[in-house]
Protein backbone atom coordinates (compact mmCIF):
# COMPACT_ATOMS: atom_id res chain seq x y z
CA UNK A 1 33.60 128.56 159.66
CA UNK A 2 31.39 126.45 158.23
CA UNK A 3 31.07 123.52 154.92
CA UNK A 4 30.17 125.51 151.86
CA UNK A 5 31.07 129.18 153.00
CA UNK A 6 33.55 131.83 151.94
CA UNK A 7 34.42 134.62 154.51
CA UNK A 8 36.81 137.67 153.26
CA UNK A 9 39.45 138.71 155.77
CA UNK A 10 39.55 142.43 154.68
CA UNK A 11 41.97 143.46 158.21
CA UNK A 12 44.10 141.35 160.33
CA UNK A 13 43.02 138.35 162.24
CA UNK A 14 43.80 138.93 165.77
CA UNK A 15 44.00 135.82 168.26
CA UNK A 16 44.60 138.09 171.26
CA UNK A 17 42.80 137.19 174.18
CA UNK A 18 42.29 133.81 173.01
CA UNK A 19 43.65 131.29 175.34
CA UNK A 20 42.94 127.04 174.89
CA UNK A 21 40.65 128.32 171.88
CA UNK A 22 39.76 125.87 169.37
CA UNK A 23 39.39 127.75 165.72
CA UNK A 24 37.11 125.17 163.36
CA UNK A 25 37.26 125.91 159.39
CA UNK A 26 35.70 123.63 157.30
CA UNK A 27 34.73 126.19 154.74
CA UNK A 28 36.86 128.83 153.03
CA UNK A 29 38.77 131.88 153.93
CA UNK A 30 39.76 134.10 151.42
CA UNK A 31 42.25 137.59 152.34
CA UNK A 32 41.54 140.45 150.04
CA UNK A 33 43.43 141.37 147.18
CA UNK A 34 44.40 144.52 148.59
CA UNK A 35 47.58 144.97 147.96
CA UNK A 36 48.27 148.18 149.63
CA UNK A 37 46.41 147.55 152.59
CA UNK A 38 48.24 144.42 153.31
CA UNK A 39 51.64 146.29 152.91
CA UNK A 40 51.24 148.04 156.17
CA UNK A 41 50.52 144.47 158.12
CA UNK A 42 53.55 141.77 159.14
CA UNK A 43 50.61 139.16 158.87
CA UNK A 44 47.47 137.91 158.07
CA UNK A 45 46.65 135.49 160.87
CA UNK A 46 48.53 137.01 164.41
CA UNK A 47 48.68 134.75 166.90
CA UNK A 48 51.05 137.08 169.12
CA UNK A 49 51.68 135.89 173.21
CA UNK A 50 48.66 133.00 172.75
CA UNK A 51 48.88 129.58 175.18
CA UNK A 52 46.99 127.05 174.32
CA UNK A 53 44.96 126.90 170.89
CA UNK A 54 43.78 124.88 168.20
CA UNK A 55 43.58 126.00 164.04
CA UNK A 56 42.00 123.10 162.54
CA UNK A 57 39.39 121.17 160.46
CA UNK A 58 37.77 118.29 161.39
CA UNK A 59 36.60 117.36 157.91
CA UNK A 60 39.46 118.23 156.08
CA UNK A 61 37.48 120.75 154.12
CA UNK A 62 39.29 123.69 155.27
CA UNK A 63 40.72 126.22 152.97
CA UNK A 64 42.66 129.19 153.53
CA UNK A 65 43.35 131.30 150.60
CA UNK A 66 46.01 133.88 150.70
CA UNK A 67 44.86 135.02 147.00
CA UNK A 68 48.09 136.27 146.34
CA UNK A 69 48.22 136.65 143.01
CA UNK A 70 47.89 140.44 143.16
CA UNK A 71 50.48 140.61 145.43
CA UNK A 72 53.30 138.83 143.67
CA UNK A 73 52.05 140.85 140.55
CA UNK A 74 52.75 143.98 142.26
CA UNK A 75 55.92 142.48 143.65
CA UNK A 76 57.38 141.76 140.42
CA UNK A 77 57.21 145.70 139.38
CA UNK A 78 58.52 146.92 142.15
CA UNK A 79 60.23 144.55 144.50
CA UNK A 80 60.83 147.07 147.29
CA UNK A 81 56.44 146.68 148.61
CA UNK A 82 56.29 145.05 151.57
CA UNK A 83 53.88 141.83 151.85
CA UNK A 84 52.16 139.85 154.44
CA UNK A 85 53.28 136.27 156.14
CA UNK A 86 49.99 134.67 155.79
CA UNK A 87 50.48 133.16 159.66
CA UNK A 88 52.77 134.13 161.79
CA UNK A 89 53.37 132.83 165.53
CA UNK A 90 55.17 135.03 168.17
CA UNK A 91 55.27 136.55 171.20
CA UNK A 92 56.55 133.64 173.11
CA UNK A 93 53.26 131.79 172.33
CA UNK A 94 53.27 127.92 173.20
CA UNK A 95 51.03 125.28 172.87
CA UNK A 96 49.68 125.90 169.49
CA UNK A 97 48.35 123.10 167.56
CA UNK A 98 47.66 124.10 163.44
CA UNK A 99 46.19 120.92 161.62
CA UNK A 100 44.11 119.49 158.44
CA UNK A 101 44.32 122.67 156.64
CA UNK A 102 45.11 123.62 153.06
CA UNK A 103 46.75 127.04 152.99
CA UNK A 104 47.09 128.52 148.93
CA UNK A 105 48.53 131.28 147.31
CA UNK A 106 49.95 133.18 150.41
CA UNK A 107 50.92 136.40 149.11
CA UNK A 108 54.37 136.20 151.33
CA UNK A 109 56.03 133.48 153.74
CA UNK A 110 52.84 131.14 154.33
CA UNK A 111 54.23 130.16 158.20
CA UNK A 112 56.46 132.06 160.63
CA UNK A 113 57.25 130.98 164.00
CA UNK A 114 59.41 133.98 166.42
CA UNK A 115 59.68 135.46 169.26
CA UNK A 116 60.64 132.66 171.17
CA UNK A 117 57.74 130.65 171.16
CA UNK A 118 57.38 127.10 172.04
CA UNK A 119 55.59 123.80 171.43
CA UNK A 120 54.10 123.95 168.17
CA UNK A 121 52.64 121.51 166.11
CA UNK A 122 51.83 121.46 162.48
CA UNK A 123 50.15 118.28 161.31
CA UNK A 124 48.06 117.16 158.25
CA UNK A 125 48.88 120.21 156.21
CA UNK A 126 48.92 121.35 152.32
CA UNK A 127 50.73 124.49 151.50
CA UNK A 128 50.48 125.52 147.58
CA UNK A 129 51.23 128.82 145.85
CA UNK A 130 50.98 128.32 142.17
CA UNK A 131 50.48 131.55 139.78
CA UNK A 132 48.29 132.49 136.74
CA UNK A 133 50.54 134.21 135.12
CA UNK A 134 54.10 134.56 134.20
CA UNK A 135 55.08 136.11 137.74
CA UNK A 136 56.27 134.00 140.40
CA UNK A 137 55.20 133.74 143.69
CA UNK A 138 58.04 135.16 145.00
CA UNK A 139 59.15 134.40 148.38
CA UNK A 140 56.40 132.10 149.33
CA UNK A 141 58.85 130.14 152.00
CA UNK A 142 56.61 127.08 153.58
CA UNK A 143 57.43 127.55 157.13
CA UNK A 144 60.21 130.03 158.11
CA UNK A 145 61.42 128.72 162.12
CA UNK A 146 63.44 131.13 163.92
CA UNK A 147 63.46 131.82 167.72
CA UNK A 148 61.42 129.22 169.49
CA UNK A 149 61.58 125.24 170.29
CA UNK A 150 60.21 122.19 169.85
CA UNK A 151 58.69 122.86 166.67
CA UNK A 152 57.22 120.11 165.20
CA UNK A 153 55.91 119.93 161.11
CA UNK A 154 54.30 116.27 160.65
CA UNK A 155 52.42 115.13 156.91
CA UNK A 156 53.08 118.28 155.26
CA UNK A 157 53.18 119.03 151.60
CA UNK A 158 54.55 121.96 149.90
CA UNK A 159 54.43 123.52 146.30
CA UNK A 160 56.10 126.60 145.60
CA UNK A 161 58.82 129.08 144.84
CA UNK A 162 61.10 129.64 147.89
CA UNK A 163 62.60 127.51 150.79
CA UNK A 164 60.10 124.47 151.62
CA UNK A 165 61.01 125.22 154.91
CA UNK A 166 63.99 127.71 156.43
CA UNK A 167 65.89 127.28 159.74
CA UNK A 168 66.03 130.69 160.51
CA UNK A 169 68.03 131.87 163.91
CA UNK A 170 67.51 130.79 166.99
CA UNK A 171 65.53 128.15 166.02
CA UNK A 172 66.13 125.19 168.13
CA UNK A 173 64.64 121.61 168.63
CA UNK A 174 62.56 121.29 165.67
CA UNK A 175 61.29 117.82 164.07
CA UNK A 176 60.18 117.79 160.61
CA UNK A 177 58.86 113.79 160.05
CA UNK A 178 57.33 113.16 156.45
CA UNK A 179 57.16 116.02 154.01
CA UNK A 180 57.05 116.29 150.33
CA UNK A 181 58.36 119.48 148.98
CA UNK A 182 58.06 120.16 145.24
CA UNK A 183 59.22 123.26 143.06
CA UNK A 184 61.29 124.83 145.88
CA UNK A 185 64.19 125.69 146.96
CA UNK A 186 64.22 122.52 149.30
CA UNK A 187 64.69 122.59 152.85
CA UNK A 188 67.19 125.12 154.36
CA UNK A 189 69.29 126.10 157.30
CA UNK A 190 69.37 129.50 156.88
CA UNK A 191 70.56 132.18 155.48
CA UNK A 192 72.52 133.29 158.74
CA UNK A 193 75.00 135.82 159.44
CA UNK A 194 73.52 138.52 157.39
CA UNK A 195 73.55 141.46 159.52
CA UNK A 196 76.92 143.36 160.81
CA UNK A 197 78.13 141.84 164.68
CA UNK A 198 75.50 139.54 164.67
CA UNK A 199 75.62 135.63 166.01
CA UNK A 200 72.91 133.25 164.65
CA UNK A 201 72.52 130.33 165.75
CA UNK A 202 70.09 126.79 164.34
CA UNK A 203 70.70 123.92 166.66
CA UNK A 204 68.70 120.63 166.99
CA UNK A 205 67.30 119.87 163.93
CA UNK A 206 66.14 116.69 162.50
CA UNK A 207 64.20 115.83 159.47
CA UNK A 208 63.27 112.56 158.42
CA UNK A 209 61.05 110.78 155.36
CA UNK A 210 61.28 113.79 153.31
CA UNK A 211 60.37 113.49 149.31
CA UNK A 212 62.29 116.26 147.38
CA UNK A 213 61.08 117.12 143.93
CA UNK A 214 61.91 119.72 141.39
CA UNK A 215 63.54 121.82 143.44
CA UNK A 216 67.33 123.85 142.96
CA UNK A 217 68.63 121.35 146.28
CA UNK A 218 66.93 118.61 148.09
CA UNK A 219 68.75 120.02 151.78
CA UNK A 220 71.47 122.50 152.23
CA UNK A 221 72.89 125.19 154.53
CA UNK A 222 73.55 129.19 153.65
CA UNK A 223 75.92 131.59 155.31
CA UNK A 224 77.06 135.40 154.43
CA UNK A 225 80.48 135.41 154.73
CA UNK A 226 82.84 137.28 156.94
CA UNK A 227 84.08 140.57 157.30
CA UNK A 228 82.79 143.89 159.11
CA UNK A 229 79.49 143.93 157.09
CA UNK A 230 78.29 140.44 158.46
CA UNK A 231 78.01 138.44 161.48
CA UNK A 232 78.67 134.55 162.46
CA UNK A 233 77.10 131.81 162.64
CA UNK A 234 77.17 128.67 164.55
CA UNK A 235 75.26 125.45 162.86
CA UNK A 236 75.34 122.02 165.52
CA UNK A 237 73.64 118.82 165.93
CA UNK A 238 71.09 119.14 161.84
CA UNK A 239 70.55 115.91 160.49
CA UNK A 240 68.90 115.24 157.40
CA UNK A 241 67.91 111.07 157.69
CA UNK A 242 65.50 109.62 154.57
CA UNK A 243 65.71 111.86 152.00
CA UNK A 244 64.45 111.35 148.36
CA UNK A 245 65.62 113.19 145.74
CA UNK A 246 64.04 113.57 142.31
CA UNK A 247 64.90 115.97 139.74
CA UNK A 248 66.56 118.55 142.15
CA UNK A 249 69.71 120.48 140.90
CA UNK A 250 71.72 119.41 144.04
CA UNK A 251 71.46 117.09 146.66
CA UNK A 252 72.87 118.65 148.97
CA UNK A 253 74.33 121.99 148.94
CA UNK A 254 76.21 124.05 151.78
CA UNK A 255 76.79 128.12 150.99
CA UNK A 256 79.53 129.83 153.08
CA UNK A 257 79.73 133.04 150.48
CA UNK A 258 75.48 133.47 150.56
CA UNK A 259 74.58 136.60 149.08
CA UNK A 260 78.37 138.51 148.11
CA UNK A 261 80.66 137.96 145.10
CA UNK A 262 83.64 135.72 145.21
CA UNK A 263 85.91 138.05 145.23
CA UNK A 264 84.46 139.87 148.38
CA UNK A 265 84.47 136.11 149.94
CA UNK A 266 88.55 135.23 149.04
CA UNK A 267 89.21 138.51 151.02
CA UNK A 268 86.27 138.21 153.73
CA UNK A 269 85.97 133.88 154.50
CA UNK A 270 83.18 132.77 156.98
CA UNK A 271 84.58 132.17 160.33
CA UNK A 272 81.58 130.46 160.80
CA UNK A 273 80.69 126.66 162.45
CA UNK A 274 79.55 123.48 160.74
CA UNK A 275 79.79 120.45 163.86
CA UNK A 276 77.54 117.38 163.86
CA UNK A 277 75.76 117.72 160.67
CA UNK A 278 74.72 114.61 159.42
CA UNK A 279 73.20 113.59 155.62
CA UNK A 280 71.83 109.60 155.95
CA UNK A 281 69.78 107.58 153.90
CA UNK A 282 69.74 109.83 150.63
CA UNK A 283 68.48 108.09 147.30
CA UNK A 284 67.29 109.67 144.13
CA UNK A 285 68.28 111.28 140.66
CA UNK A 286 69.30 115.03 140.52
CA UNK A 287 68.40 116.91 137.43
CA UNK A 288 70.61 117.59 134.69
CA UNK A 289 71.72 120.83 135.18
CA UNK A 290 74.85 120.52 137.10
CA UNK A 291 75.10 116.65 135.84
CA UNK A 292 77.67 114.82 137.05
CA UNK A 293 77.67 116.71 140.20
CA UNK A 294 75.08 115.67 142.92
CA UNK A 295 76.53 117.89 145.77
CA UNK A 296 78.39 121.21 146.67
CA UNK A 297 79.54 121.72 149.88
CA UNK A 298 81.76 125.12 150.06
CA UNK A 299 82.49 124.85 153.83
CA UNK A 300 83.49 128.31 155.76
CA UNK A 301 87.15 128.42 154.66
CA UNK A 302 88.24 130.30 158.41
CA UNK A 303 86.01 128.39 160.52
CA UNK A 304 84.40 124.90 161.32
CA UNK A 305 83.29 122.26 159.34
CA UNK A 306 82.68 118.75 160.43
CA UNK A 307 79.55 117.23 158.53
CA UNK A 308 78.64 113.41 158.08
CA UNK A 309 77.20 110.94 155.12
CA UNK A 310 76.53 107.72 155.54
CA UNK A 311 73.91 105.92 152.73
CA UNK A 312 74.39 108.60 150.43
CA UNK A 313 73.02 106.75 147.16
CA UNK A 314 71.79 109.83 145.09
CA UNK A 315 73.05 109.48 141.22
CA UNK A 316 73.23 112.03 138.60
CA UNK A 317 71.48 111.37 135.59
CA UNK A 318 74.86 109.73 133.41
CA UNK A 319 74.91 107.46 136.19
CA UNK A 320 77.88 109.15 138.03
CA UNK A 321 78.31 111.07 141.57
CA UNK A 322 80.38 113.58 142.20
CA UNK A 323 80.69 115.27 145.12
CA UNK A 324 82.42 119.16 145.16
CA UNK A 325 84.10 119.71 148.34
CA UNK A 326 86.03 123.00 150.44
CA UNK A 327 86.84 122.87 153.53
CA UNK A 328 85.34 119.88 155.35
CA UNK A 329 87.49 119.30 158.57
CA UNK A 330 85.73 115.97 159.15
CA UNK A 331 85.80 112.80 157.26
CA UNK A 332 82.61 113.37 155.60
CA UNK A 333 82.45 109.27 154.45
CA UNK A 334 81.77 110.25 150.58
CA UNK A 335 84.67 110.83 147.57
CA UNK A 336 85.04 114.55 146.86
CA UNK A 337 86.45 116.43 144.42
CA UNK A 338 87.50 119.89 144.38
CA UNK A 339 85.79 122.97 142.99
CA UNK A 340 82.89 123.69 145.67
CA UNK A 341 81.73 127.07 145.16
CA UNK A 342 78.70 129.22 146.12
C-alpha cells in the first residue's frame, strides 16, 4: 500500500494462502462504516492457520483506520449488535510478525490472538480509539491474548476505553516489555471463570517498563466467582516488574466476585488459584477517587492466594498508602488493611 494512498476495506481481509508473506503499508487503510455489514464478520483483518508473515511499514507511515465511530454509535443504542475485532490471529498460526503500524478507532477489540497460535510478535505499534462524540468507544481492548504462546508486545502505546491489554485463557508465555497505556482499564488477567464447568487458565506472564496513565487500575486480575453458574480458574507464575502509575484509580486491583453481586459471592466464593504472582518496582500517584487507598486485592475467599510485592512505592495523593486486603495466603511484603471488595 503505498505513501499518500487511502484504500477502503469494504469485506474481510483474508490472509489465507499466504505463507512467509510480507504485507507493506505505508499509506492508509480505512474499513467502511458499515455497520451492519461488519456485524456478520468476527474480524476485519483474518489471519486464520497462516506460518510465517510479516504486517508492517518500513517508513512508519502506515495507518490503519478502523473508523469506528459509527460503530460505537450504534453500539451505544443498542448494545446487543455484534462488532468486528479489527485483527484477529487464529487457527494455530505461528510466526507472525505485526510492526510500525498505527491502528485507530477499531470499531471492537483492535488485536486478538486464539486458537492456539504461536510466536507472535508485536513491535513498534500505536493503538488509539478516541471518539467525536459523547459515545465511548466501547470495548476497544488493545490486545486480547488467549490460547497461544510466546506472545510477545514490544514499544506499544495504547489510548482507549477498555483493557490495554487482557490475559484471556489459555494464554501462556507472553512478554509485554515497554508499553504506555493511557485512558484504560490498564492491563488485565482476565476475566476468567465466566462460563458454567469451565477451567481457565493464564500462566507465564511477564510485563515490564510499563507507563500507566489515567486509567481505573494500573495492573490487576478478575475472576467470576463460584457456584454452578461459573467455572475456575487457575492464575501462576504473572509478574508485573516496572510499573508507573499516574493518575490511575488503583494500583493494583485483584477481583474474585467479577461480574455478580456480593451477596451472590458470600454464598458462591471463588475456589479459584492465585500462586506466584508478583508486583515489583511500582512508583507513581493514583488518582483521587479512592484516595487513601492505592490497592484492592479481594483474593478468592475458598481457594488460593499467594501473591508478592517487593518496591511497591505508589502513594495516594494525601501522601498515604493503603493497601485493602482478603484473603492473601502468602506474605504479600506490604501493610494491609481490611475491607477488599470487588
Amino acid at each position: 500500500i503505498p505513501a499518500g494512498k487511502t484504500y477502503m476495506i469494504g469485506s474481510q481481509l483474508s490472509f489465507t494462502g499466504c505463507s512467509n508473506c510480507d504485507f507493506q503499508i505505508e499509506g492508509t487503510l480505512k474499513v467502511t462504516n458499515d455497520v451492519t455489514f461488519w456485524g456478520t464478520q468476527r474480524s476485519v483483518f483474518a489471519m486464520n492457520a497462516i506460518t510465517n508473515a510479516k504486517v508492517r511499514s518500513l517508513t512508519g507511515t502506515g495507518l490503519i483506520d478502523g473508523n469506528g465511530q459509527a460503530a460505537w454509535d450504534a453500539f451505544a443504542a443498542d448494545s446487543t449488535i455484534s462488532r468486528a475485532t479489527l485483527f484477529e490471529i487464529d487457527g494455530s498460526s505461528s510466526g507472525i510478525t505485526v510492526s510500525n503500524l498505527y491502528f485507530k478507532n477499531a470499531p471492537n477489540v483492535f488485536h486478538s490472538v486464539r486458537g492456539n497460535s504461536k510466536n507472535i510478535l508485536y513491535t513498534d505499534i500505536i493503538l488509539s480509539a478516541v471518539s467525536s462524540s459523547s459515545n465511548l468507544p466501547k470495548n476497544t481492548d488493545g490486545w486480547d491474548i488467549g490460547a497461544s504462546t510466546f506472545v510477545t508486545l514490544k514499544n506499544v502505546t495504547v489510548k482507549n476505553d477498555d483493557d490495554c491489554v487482557a490475559f484471556k485463557p489459555g494464554s501462556n508465555y507472553v512478554t509485554i516489555d515497554t508499553i504506555t497505556c493511557e485512558g484504560s482499564h490498564g492491563i488485565s488477567v482476565g476475566s476468567l471463570g465466566k462460563g458454567a464447568g469451565s477451567t481457565d487458565t493464564v500462566q507465564n506472564v511477564y510485563v515490564t517498563k510499563a507507563i500507566m496513565k489515567d486509567s481505573t487500575k494500573a495492573v490487576g486480575i478478575k475472576l467470576y466467582p463460584g457456584g454452578s453458574a461459573h467455572g475456575i480458574s487457575s492464575v501462576k507464575n504473572v509478574t508485573f516488574d516496572g510499573v508507573t502509575v499516574s493518575n490511575c484509580d488503583y494500583a493494583a486491583q485483584i477481583q474474585s466476585c467479577y461480574g455478580e453481586t456480593t451477596s451472590y459471592c458470600a454464598s458462591n466464593p471463588s475456589t479459584s488459584s492465585i500462586q506466584s504472582v508478583y508486583f515489583k518496582n511500582f512508583k507513581g500517584t493514583t488518582s483521587s477517587k479512592y484516595n487513601p487507598t492505592v490497592s484492592n486485592l479481594n483474593c478468592p475467599a475458598s481457594g488460593i492466594c499467594d501473591i508478592y510485592f517487593s518496591s511497591f512505592s505508589v502513594l495516594a495523593p494525601s501522601g498515604k498508602s493503603v493497601n485493602l486486603c482478603a484473603n492473601i495466603d502468602s506474605t504479600p511484603g506490604i501493610t494491609c488493611s481490611s475491607g477488599a471488595s470487588g
